[in-house]
Protein backbone atom coordinates (compact mmCIF):
# COMPACT_ATOMS: atom_id res chain seq x y z
CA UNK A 1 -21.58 17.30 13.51
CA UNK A 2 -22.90 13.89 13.50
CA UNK A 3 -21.43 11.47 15.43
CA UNK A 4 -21.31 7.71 14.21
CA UNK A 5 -19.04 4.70 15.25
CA UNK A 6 -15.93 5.08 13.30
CA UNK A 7 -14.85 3.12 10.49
CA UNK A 8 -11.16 2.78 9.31
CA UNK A 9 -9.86 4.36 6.17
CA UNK A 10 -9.09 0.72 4.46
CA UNK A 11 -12.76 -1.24 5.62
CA UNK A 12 -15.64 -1.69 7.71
CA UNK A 13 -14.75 -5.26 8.89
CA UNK A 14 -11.25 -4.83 10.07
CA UNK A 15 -10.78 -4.73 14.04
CA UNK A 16 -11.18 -1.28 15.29
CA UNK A 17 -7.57 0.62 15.47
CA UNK A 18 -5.35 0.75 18.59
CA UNK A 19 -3.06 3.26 17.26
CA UNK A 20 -2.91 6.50 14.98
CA UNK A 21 -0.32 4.60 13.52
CA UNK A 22 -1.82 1.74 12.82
CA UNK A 23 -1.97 0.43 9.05
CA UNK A 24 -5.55 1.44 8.26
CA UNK A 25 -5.24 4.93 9.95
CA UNK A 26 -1.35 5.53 8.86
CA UNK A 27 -2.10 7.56 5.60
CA UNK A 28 -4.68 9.39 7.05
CA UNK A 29 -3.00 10.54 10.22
CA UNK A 30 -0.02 11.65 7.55
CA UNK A 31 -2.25 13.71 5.28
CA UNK A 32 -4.08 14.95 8.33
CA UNK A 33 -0.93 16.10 10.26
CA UNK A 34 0.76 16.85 6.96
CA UNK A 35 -2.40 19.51 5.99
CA UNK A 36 -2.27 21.10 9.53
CA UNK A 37 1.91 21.28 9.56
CA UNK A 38 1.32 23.26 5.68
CA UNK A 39 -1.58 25.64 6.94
CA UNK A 40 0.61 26.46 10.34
CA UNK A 41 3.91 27.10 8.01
CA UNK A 42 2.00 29.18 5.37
CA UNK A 43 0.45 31.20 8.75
CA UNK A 44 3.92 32.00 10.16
CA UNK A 45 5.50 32.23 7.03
CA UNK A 46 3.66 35.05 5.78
CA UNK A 47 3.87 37.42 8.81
CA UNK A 48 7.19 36.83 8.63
CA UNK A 49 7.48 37.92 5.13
CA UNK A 50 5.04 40.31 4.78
CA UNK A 51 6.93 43.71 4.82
CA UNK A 52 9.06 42.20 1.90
CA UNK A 53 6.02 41.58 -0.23
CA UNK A 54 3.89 45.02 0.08
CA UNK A 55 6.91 46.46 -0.36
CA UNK A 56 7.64 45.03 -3.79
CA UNK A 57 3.93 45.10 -4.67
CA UNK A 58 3.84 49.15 -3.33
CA UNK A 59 1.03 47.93 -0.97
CA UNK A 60 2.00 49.49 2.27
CA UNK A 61 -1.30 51.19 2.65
CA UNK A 62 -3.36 47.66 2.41
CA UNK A 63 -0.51 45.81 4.68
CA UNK A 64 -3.58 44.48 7.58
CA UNK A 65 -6.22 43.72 4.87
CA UNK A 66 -3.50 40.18 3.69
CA UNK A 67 -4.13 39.28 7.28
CA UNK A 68 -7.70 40.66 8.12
CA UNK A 69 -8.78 39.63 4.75
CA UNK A 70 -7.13 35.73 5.23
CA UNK A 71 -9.14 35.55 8.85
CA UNK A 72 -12.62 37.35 7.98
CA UNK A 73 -12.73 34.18 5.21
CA UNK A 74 -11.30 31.75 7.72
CA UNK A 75 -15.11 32.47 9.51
CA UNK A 76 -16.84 31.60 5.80
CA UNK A 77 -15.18 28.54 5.69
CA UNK A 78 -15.67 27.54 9.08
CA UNK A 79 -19.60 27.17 8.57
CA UNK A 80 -19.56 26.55 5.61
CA UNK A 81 -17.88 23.42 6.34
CA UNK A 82 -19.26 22.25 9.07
CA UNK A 83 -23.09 23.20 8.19
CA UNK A 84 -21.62 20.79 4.23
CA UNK A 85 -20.40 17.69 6.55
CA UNK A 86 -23.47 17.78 8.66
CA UNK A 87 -25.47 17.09 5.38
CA UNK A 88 -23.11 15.03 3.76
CA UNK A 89 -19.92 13.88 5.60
CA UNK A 90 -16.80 15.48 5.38
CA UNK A 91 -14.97 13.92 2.40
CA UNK A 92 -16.79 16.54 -0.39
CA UNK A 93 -16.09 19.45 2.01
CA UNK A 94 -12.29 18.49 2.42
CA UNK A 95 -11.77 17.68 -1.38
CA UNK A 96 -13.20 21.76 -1.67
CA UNK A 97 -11.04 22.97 0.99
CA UNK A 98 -7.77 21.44 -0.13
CA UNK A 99 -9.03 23.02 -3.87
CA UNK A 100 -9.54 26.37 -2.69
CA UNK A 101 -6.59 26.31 -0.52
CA UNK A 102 -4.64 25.47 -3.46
CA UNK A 103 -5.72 27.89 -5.58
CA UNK A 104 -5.30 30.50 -3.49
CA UNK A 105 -1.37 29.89 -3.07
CA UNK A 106 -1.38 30.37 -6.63
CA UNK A 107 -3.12 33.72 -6.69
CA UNK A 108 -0.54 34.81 -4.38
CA UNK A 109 2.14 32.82 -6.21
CA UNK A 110 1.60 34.91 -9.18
CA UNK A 111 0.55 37.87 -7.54
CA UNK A 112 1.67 41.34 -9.59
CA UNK A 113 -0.40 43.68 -7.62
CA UNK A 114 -1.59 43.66 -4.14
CA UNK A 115 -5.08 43.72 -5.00
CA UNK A 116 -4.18 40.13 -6.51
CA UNK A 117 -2.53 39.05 -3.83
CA UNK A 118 -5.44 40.06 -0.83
CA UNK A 119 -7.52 37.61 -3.61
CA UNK A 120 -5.21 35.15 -2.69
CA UNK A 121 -4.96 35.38 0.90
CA UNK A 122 -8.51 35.49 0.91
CA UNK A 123 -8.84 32.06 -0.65
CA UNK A 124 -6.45 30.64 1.46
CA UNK A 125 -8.51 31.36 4.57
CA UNK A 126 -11.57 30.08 2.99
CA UNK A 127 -10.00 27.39 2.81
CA UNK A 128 -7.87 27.15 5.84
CA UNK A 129 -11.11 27.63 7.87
CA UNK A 130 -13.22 25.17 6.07
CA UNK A 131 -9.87 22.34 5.92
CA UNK A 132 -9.54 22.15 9.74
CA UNK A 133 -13.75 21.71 10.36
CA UNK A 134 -13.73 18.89 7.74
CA UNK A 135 -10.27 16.81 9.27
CA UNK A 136 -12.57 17.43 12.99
CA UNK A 137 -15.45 15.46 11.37
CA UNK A 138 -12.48 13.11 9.69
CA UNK A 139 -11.01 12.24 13.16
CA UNK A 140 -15.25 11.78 14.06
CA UNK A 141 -15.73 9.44 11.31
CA UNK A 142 -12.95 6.92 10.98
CA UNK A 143 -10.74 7.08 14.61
CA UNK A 144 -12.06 5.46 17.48
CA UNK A 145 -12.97 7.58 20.53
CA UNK A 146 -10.31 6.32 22.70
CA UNK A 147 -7.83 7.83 19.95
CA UNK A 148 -9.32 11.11 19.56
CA UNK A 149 -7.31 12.86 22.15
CA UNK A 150 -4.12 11.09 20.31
CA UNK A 151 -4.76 12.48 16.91
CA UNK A 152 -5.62 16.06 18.57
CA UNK A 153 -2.79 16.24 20.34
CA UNK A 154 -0.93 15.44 16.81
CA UNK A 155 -2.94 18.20 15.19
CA UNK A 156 -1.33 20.56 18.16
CA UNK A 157 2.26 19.59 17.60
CA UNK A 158 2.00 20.36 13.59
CA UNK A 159 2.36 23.71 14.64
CA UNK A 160 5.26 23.40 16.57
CA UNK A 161 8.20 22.83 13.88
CA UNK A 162 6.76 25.18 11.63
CA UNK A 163 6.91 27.98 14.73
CA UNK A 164 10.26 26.95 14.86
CA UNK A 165 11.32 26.83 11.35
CA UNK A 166 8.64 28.26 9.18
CA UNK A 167 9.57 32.54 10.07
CA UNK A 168 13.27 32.47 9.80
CA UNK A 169 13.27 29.94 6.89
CA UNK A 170 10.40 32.03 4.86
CA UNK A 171 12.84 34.99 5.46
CA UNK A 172 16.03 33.22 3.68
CA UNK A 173 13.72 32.06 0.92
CA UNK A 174 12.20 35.54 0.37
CA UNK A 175 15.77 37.40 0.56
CA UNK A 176 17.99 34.75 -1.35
CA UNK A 177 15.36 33.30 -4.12
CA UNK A 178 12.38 34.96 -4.35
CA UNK A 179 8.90 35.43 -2.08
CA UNK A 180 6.48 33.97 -4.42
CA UNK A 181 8.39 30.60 -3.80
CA UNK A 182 7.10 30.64 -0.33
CA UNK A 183 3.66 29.85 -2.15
CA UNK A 184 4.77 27.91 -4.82
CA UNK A 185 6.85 25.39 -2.73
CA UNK A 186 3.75 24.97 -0.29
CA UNK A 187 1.66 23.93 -3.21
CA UNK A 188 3.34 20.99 -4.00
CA UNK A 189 3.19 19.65 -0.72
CA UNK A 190 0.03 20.26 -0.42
CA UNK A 191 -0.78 18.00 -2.91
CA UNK A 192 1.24 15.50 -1.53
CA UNK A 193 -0.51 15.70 1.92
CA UNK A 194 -3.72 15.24 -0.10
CA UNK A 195 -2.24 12.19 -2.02
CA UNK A 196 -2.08 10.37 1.45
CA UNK A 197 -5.68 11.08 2.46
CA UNK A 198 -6.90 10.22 -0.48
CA UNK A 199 -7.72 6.56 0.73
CA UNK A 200 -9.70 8.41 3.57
CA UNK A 201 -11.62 10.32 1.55
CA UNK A 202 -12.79 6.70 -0.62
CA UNK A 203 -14.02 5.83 2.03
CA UNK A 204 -15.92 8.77 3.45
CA UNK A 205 -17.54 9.27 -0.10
CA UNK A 206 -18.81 5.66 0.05
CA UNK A 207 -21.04 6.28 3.56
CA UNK A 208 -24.76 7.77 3.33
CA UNK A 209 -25.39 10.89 3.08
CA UNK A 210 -27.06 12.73 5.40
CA UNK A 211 -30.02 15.28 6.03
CA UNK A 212 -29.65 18.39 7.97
CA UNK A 213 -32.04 21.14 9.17
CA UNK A 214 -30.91 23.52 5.94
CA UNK A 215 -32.73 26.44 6.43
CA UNK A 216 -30.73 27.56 9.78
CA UNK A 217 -27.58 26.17 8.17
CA UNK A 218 -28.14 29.19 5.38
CA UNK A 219 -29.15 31.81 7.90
CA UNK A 220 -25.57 30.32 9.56
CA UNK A 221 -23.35 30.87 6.12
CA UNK A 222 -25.36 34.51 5.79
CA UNK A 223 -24.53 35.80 9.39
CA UNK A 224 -20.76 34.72 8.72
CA UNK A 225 -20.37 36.46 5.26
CA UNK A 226 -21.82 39.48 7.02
CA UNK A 227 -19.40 39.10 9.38
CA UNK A 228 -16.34 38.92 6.51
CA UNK A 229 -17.64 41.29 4.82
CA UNK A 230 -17.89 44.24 7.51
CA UNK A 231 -14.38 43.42 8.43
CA UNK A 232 -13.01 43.72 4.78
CA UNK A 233 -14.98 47.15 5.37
CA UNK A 234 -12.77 48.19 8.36
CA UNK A 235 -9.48 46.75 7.10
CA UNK A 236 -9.80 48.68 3.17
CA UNK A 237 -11.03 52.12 5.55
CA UNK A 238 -6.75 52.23 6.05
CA UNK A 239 -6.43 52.89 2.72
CA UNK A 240 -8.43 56.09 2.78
CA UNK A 241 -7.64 59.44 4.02
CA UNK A 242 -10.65 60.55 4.36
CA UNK A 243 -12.30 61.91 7.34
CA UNK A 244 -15.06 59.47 7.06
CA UNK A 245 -12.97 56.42 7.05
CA UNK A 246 -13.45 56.14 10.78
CA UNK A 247 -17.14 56.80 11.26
CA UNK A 248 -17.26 54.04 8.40
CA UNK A 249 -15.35 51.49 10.00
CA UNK A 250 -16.96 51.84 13.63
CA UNK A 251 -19.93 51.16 11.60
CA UNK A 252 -18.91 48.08 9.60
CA UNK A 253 -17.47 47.17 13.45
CA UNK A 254 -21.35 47.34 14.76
CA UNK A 255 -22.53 45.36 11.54
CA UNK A 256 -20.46 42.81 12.64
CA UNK A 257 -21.02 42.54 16.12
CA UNK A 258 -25.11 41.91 14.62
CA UNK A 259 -23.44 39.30 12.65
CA UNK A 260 -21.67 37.74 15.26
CA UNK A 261 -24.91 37.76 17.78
CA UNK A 262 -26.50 34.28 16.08
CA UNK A 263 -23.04 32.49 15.74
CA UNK A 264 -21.94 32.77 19.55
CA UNK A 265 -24.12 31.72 22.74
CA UNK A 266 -26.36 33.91 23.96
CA UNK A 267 -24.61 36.54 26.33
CA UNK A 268 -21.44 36.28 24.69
CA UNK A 269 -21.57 40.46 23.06
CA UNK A 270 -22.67 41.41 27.37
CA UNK A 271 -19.98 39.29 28.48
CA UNK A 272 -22.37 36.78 30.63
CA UNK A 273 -20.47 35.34 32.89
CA UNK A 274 -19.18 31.50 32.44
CA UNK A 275 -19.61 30.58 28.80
CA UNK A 276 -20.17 33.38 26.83
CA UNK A 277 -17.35 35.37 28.67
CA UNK A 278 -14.77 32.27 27.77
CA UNK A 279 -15.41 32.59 24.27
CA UNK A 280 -15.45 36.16 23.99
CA UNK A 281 -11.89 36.12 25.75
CA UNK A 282 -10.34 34.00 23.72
CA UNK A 283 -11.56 36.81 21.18
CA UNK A 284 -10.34 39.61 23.21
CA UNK A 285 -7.04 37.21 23.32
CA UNK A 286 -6.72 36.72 19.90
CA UNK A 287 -7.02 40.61 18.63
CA UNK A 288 -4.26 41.44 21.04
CA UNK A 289 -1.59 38.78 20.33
CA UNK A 290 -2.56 38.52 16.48
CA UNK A 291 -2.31 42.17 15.70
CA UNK A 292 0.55 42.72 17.61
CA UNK A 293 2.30 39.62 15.70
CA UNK A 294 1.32 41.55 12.26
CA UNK A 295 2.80 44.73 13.08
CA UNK A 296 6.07 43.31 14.84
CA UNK A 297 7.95 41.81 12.37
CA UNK A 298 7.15 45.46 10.06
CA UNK A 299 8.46 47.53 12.82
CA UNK A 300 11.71 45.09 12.93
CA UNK A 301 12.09 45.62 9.11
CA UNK A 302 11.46 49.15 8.82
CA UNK A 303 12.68 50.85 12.16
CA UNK A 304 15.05 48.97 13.35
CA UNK A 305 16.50 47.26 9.77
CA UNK A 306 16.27 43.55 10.44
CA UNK A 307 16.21 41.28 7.45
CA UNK A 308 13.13 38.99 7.62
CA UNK A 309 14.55 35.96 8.53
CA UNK A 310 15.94 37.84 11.80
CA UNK A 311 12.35 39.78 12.12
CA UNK A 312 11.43 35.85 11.93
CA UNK A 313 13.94 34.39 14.76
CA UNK A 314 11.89 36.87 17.64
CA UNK A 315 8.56 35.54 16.18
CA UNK A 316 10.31 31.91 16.83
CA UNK A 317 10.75 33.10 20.63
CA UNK A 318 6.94 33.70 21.05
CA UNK A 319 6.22 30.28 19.14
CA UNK A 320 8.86 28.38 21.83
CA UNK A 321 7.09 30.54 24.59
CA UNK A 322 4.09 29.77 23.76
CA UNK A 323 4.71 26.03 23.17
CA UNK A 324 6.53 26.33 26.79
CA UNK A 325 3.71 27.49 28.85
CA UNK A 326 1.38 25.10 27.21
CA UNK A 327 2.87 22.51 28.35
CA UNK A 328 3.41 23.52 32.29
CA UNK A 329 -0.24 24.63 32.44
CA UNK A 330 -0.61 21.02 32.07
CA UNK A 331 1.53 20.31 35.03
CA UNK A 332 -0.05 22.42 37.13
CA UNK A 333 -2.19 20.51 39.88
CA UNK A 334 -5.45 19.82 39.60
CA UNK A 335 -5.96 21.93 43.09
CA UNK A 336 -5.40 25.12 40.92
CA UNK A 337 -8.61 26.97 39.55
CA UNK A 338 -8.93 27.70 35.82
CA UNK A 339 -10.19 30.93 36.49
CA UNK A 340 -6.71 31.66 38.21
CA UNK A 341 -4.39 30.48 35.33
CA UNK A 342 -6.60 32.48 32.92
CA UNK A 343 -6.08 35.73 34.66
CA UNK A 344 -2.10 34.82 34.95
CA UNK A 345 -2.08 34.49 31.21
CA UNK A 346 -3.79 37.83 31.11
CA UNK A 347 -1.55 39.46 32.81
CA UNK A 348 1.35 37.84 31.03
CA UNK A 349 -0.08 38.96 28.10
CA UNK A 350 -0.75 42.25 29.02
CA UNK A 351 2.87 43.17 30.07
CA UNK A 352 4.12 41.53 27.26
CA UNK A 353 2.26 44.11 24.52
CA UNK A 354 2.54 46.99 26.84
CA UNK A 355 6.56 45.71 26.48
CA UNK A 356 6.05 46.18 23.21
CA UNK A 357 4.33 49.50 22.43
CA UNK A 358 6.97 50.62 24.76
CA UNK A 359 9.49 49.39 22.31
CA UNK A 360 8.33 51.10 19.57
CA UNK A 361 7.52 54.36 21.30
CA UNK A 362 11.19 54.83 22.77
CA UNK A 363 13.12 52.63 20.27
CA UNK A 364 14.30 50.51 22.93
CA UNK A 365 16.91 47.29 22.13
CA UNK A 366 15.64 44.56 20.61
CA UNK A 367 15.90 42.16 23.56
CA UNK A 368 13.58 44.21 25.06
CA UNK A 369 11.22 43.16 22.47
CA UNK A 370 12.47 39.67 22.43
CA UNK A 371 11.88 39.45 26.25
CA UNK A 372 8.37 40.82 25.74
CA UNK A 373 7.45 38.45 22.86
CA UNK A 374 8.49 35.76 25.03
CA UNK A 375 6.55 36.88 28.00
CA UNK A 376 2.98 37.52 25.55
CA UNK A 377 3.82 34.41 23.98
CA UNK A 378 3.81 32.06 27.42
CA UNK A 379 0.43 34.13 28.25
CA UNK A 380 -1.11 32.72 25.32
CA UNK A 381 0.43 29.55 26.03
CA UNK A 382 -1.18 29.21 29.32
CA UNK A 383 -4.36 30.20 28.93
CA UNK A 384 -5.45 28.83 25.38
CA UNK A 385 -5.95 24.97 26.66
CA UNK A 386 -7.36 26.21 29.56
CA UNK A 387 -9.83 28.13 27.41
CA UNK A 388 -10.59 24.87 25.24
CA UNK A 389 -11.37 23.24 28.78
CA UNK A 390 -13.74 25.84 30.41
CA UNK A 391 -15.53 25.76 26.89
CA UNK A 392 -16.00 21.95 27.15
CA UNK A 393 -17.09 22.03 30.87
CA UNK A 394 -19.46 24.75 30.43
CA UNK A 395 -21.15 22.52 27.28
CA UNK A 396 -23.93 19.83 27.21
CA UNK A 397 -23.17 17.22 24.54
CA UNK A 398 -26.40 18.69 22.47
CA UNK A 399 -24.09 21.77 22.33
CA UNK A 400 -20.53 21.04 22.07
CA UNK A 401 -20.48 21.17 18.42
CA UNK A 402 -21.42 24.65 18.35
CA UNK A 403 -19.26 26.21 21.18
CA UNK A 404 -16.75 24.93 19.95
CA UNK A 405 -17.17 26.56 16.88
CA UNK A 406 -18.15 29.64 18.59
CA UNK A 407 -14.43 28.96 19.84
CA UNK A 408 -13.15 29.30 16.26
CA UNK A 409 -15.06 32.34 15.46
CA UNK A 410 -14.66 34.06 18.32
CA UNK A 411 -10.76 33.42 17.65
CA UNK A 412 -10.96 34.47 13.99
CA UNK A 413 -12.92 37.02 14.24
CA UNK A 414 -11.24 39.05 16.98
CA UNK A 415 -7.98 38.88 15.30
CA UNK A 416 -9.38 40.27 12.16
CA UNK A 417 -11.69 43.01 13.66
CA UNK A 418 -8.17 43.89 15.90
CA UNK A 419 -5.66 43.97 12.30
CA UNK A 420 -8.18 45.36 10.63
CA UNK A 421 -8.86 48.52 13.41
CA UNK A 422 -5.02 48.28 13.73
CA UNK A 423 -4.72 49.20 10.22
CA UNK A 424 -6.71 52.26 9.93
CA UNK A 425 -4.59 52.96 12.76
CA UNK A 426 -1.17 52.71 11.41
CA UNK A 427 -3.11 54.66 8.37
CA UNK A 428 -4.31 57.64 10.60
CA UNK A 429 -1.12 58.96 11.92
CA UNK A 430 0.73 58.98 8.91
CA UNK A 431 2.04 54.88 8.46
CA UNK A 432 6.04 54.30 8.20
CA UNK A 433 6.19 58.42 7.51
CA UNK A 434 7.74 58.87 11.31
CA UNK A 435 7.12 55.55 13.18
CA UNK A 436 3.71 56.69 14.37
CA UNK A 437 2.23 53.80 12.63
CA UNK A 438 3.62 51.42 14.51
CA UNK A 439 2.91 53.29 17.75
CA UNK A 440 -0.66 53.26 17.21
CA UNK A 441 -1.21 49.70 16.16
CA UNK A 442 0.24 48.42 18.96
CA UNK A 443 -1.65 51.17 21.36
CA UNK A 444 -4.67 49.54 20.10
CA UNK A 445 -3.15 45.88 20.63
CA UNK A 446 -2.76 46.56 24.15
CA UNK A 447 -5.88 48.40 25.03
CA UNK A 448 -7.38 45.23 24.05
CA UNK A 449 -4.87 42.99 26.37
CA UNK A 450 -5.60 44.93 29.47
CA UNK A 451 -9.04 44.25 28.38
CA UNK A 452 -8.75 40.65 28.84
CA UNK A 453 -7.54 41.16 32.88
CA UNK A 454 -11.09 41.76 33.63
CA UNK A 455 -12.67 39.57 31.93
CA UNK A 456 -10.37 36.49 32.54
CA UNK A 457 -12.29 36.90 36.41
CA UNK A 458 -15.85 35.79 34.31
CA UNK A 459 -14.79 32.77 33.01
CA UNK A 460 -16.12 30.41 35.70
CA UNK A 461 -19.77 30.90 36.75
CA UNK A 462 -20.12 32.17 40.21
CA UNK A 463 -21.58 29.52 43.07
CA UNK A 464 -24.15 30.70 45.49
């Protein structure tokens, strides 16, 4: 992304800014924070909800392909957007993102079918994954460095309130007016939030456009539609019966993994140690905790006969949890390795899935799956920043900008390649017939958290 001293959102004259808050940044810093709060509510909201709507849409059998589907487009986006700003700022791509986003509420909105609704969800991560690139190259353009770790830390707390609100109020608005409102209500906020950026965005469309290498940028936005693609392939394999469903998808899986080759660093699919092992555990991270949060809140609903807004409440715990031990990672001293808190996290996580497969194998009480949400949910906690760090250590500044979106991918794309595996899963043994469904998925989830144990030990390169 290019990298220019900032101007403010109201001129170019006007002393630089010595606070988010201050009058030429306010309206941007709302819209900004308002944009990230709506995408984080819409995210929680939906898993929370989820069992209600394939049930009323009789979609059972394509329940991981709204949440594969949502972050296999999230990649699209992603480089789409940032290979658009590169060439031409970020005001264009963020006017497209907040469109799509938009429009894909309203697919879902009006939804009738399921098929309608996966259209939906895959606009919204198109558009979800493109937004957050283009506010990155915002914050780059008009907020002074000394303020960037201000506004990000901002951008981190808009998901806090809706973890704490956005599951077990998305349940009372499903049960007492109606699902579709969950989209509909988000869509007039959103335009709202893009009301108050709109001054931003002026200004951004006044600056000089710039000139990329485009060629690479293309062979970029062709490796990541591979990459959607194959995973759509996976996820609608669940649907099928067929004996060949699973020869398919391990297929599609390896299509992928060619896809992903060009948009990580070099080592990353061998697990190289440093680097390309961070980025492929936050991966490995991702497709445990994600899948596991898609299947839990079904398993609440169908086994055990929660309503969704208290399916939503245990999803709140992780959210707290997680919150929780991001924080006191930050405490920690300096004196304490990375490498060290990365393979507590692991662990963490790792006994909080195996908690709860366990769960769902021997219905056990629900605080038992409470406690092990909370316990998965501090794992994450802990060892995402630290994550973010090692990536930044390990990069030059010539290649920040693409490790970190490596970051991104990596994150994306394991959670989808994990729900969508996770799916065909639940599919194979029969679905909500006996239970077995929900058994599997979560089998699957945790195979890939003990998975991160070992290679939380390659994150920092080895000294000689």
């Amino acid at each position: 992304m290019a990298s220019e001293t900032p101007i403010n959102a109201l001129s170019g004259t006007e002393p630089q800014p010595a606070s988010i808050f201050a009058p030429q940044l306010l309206w941007t810093t709302i819209g900004a924070f308002a944009l990230i709060f709506l995408g984080a509510f819409e995210t929680l909201a939906v898993t929370t909800i989820m069992p209600t709507i394939s049930r009323d849409l009789d979609g059972q059998a394509l329940y991981s392909v709204a949440f594969s589907s949502t972050l296999a487009a999230s990649v699209i986006g992603m480089v789409l957007a940032g290979r658009w700003s590169d060439r031409t700022g970020p005001a264009r791509p963020l006017i497209a993102a907040m469109a799509v986003f938009t429009v894909g509420l309203l697919f879902a909105g009006f939804a009738g079918t399921m098929g309608i609704f996966i259209v939906g969800r895959f606009l919204q991560g198109l558009g979800s994954g493109a937004l957050i690139v283009s506010l990155y190259v915002v914050v780059a353009r008009l907020y002074p460095a000394m303020l960037h770790p201000k506004i990000f830390g901002l951008f981190a707390s808009a998901w806090v309130l809706p973890s704490l609100i956005g599951p077990p109020l998305a349940g009372v608005v499903a049960e007492q007016i109606s699902w579709h409102w969950v989209f509909f209500g988000v869509v007039f906020l959103v335009a709202g939030a893009a009301a108050a950026i709109l001054p931003a965005v002026r200004v951004l469309l006044n600056q000089p456009e710039l000139t990329g290498e485009q060629t690479s940028g293309r062979r970029t936005i062709f490796w990541a539609v591979v990459v959607a693609m194959a995973v759509m392939a996976i996820s609608l394999g669940g649907e099928s019966a067929s004996v060949v469903a699973w020869p398919l998808a391990i297929g599609a899986f390896a299509i992928a993994l060619v896809a992903l080759r060009p948009l990580l660093p070099t080592g990353a699919l061998v697990f190289r140690r440093g680097l390309p092992a961070t980025i492929v555990l936050r991966g490995v991270f991702a497709a445990s905790f994600f899948s596991t949060e898609v299947y839990l809140p079904y398993l609440l609903n169908e086994r055990y006969g929660l309503p969704a807004w208290a399916a939503g409440l245990i999803l709140t715990v992780g959210a707290v949890s997680w919150a929780t031990g991001s924080a006191l990672q930050g405490r920690l001293p300096d004196s304490v390795p990375h490498e060290k808190v990365v393979v507590l996290g692991a662990l963490l996580l790792s006994i909080g899935i195996a908690t709860q497969l366990v769960t769902a194998f021997f219905m056990l009480p629900l605080v038992v799956a409470a406690v092990g949400w909370l316990v998965a949910g501090a794992g994450m906690g802990i060892t995402y920043p630290r994550l973010s760090t090692l990536v930044l250590s390990h990069s030059s500044r010539r290649d920040q900008g693409f490790n970190s979106a490596a970051l991104s991918i990596a994150d994306a794309a394991g959670g989808a390649i994990a729900i969508a595996f996770g799916g065909l899963a639940f599919s194979a043994v029969g679905g909500l017939a006996n239970g077995a469904g929900f058994v599997a998925a979560l089998a699957l989830a945790a195979l890939f958290a003990v998975a991160t144990i070992p290679l939380a030990t390659r994150v920092r390169v080895r000294e000689f």
